[in-house]
N, C-alpha and C. Protein backbone atom coordinates (compact mmCIF):
# COMPACT_ATOMS: atom_id res chain seq x y z
N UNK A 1 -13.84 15.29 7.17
CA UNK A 1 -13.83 15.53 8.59
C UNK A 1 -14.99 14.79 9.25
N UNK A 2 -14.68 14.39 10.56
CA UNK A 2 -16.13 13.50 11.31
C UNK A 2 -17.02 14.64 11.39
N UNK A 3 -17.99 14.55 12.02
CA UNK A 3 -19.13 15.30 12.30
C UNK A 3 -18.20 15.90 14.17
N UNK A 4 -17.78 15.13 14.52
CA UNK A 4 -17.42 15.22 16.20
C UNK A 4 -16.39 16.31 16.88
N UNK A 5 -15.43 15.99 15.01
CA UNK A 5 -14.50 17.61 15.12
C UNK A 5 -14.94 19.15 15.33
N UNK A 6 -13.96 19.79 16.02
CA UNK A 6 -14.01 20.97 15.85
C UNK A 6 -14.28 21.63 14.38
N UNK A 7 -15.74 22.75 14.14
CA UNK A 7 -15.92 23.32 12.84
C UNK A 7 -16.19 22.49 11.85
N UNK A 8 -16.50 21.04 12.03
CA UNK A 8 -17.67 20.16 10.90
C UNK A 8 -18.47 20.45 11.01
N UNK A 9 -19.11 20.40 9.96
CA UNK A 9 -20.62 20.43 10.18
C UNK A 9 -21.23 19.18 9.35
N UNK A 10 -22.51 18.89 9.66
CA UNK A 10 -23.10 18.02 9.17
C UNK A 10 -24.16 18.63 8.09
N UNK A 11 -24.60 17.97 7.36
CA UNK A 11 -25.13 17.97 6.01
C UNK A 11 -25.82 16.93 5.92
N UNK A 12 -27.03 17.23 5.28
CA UNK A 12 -28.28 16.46 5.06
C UNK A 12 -28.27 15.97 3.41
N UNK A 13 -27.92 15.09 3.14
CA UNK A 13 -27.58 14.72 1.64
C UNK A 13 -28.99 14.39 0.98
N UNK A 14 -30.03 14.14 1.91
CA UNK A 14 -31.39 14.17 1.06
C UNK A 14 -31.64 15.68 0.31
N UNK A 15 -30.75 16.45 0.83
CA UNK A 15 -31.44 18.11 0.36
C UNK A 15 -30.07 18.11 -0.40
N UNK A 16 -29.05 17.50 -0.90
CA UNK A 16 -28.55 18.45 -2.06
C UNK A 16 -28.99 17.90 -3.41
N UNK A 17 -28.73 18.73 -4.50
CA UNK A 17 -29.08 18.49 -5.48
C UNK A 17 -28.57 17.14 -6.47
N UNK A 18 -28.65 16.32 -7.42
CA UNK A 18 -28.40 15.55 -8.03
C UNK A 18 -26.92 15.89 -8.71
N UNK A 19 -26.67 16.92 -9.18
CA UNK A 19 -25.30 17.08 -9.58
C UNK A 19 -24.12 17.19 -8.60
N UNK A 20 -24.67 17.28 -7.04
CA UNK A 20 -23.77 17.51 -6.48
C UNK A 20 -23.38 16.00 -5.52
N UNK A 21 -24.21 15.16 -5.59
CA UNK A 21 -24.76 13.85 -5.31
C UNK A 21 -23.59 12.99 -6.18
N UNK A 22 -23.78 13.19 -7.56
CA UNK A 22 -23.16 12.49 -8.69
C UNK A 22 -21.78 12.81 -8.11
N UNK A 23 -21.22 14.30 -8.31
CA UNK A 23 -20.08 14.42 -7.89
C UNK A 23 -19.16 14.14 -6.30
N UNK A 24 -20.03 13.68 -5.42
CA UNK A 24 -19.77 13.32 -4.04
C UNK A 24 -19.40 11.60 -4.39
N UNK A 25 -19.94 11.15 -4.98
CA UNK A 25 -20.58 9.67 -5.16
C UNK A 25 -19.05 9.52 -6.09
N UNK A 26 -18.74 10.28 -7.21
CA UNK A 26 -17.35 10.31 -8.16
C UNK A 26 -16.11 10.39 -7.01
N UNK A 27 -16.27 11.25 -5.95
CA UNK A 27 -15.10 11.61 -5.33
C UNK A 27 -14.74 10.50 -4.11
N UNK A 28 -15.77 10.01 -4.00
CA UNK A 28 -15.63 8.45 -3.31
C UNK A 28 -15.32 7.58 -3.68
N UNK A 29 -15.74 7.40 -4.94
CA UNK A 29 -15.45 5.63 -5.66
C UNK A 29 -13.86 5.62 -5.89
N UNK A 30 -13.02 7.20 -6.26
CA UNK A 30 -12.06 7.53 -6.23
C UNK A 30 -10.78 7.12 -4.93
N UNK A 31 -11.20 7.79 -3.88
CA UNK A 31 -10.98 7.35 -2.63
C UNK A 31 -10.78 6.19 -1.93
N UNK A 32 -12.08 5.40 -2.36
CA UNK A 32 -11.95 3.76 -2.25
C UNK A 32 -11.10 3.10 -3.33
N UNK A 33 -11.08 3.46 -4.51
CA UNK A 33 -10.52 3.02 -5.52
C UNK A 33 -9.06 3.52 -5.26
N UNK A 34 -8.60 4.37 -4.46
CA UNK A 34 -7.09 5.41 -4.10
C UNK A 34 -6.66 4.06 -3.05
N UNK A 35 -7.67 4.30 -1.86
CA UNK A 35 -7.48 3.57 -0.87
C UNK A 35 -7.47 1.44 -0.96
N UNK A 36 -8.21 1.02 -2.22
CA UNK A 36 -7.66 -0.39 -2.44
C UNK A 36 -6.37 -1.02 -2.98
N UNK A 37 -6.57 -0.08 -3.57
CA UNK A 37 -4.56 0.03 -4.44
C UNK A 37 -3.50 0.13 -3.24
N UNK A 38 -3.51 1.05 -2.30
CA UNK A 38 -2.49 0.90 -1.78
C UNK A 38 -2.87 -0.05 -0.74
N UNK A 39 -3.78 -0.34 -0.38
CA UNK A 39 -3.72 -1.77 0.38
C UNK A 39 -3.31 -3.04 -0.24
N UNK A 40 -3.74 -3.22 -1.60
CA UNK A 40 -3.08 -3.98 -2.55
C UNK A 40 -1.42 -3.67 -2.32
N UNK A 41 -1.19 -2.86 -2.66
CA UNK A 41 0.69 -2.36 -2.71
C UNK A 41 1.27 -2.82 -1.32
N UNK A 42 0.64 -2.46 -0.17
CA UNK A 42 0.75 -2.96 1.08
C UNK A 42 1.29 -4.22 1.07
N UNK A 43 -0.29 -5.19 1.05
CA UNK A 43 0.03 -6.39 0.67
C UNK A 43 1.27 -7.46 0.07
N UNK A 44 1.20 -6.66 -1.02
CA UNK A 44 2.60 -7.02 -2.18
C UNK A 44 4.07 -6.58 -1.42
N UNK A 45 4.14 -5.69 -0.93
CA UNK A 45 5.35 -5.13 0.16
C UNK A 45 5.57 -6.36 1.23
N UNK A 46 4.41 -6.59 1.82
CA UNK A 46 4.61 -6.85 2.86
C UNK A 46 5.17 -9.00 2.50
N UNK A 47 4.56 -9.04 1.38
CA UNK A 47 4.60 -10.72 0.70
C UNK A 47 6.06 -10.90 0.78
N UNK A 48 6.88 -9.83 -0.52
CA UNK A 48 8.18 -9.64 -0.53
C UNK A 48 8.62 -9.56 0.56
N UNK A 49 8.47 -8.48 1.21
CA UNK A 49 9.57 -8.87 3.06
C UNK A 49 9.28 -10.48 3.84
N UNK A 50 8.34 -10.97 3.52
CA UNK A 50 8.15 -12.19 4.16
C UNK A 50 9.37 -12.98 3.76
N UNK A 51 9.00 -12.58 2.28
CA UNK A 51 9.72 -13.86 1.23
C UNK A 51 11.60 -13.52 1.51
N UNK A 52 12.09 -12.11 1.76
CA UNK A 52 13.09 -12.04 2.37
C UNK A 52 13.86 -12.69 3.44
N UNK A 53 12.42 -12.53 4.50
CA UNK A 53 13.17 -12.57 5.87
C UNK A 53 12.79 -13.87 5.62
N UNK A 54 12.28 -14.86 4.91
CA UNK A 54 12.67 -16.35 5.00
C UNK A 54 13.89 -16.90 4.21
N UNK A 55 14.16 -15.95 3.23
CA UNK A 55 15.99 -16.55 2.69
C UNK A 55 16.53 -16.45 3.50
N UNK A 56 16.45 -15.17 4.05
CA UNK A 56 17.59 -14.82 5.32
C UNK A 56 17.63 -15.73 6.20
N UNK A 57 16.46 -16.19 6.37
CA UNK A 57 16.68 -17.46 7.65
C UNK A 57 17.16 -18.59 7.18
N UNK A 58 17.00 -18.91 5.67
CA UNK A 58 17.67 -19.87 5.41
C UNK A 58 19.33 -20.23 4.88
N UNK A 59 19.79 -18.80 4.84
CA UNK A 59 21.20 -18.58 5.08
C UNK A 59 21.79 -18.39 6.07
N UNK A 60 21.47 -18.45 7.16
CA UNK A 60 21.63 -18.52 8.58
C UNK A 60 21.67 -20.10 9.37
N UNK A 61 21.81 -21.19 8.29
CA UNK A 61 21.63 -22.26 8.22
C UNK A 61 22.94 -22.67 8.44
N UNK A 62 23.32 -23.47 8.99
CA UNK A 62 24.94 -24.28 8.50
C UNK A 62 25.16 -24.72 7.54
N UNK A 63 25.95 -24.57 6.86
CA UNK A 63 26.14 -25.86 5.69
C UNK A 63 25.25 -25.50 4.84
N UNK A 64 24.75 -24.56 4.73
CA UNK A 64 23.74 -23.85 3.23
C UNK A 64 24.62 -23.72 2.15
N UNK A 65 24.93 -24.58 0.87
CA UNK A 65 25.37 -23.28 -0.21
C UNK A 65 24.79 -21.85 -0.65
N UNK A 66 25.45 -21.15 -1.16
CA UNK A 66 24.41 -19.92 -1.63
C UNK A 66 25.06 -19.67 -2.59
N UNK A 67 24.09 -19.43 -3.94
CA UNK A 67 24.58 -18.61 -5.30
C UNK A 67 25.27 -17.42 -5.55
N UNK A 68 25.61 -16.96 -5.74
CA UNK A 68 25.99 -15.19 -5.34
C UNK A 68 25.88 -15.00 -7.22
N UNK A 69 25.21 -14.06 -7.93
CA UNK A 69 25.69 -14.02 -9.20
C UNK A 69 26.73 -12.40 -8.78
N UNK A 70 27.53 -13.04 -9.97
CA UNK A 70 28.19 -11.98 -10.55
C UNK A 70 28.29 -11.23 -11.27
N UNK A 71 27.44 -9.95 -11.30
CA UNK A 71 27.16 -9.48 -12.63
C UNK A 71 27.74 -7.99 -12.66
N UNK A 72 27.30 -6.91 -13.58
CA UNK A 72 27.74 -5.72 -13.41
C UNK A 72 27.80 -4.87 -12.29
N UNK A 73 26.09 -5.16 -11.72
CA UNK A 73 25.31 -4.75 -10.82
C UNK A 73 25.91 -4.84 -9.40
N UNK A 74 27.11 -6.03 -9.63
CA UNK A 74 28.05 -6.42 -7.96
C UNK A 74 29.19 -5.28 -8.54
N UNK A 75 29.92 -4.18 -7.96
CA UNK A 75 31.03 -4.06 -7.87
C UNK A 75 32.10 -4.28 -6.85
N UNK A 76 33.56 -4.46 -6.89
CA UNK A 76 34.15 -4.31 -5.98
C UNK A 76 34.95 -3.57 -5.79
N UNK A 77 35.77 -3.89 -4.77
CA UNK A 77 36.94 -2.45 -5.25
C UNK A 77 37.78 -3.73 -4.24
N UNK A 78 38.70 -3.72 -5.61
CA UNK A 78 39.74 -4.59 -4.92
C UNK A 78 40.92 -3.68 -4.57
């Protein structure tokens, strides 16, 4: 919580003790380490949709061939 919210309070980290220091300091590197990953994942999401919406534009082309495989994974229903 900020300090600015309703019912924070602020805390003087020169006055807590070393074990509780260690464990503040663990629950952060966590956090940042939580919070780089999914910016990483972000990233990687966001590469792939690029890399999409530029086939797509390039099948939107005239006169493009396009591969289609045929595999299990296509069904139809004729």
């Amino acid at each position: 919580m900020a300090a600015h919210e309703p019912g924070a309070k602020q805390i003087d980290v020169t006055t807590l003790p070393i074990p509780h220091l260690n464990h503040l300091s663990q629950q952060l590197e966590q956090e940042v380490e939580f919070l780089t990953n999914s910016v990483n994942q972000l990233k990687v999401a966001q590469a792939k949709f690029s890399e999409s919406e530029e086939a797509v534009g390039q099948l939107s082309k005239p006169g493009t061939d396009i591969l289609v495989p045929l595999t299990a994974s296509v069904s139809l229903n004729l």
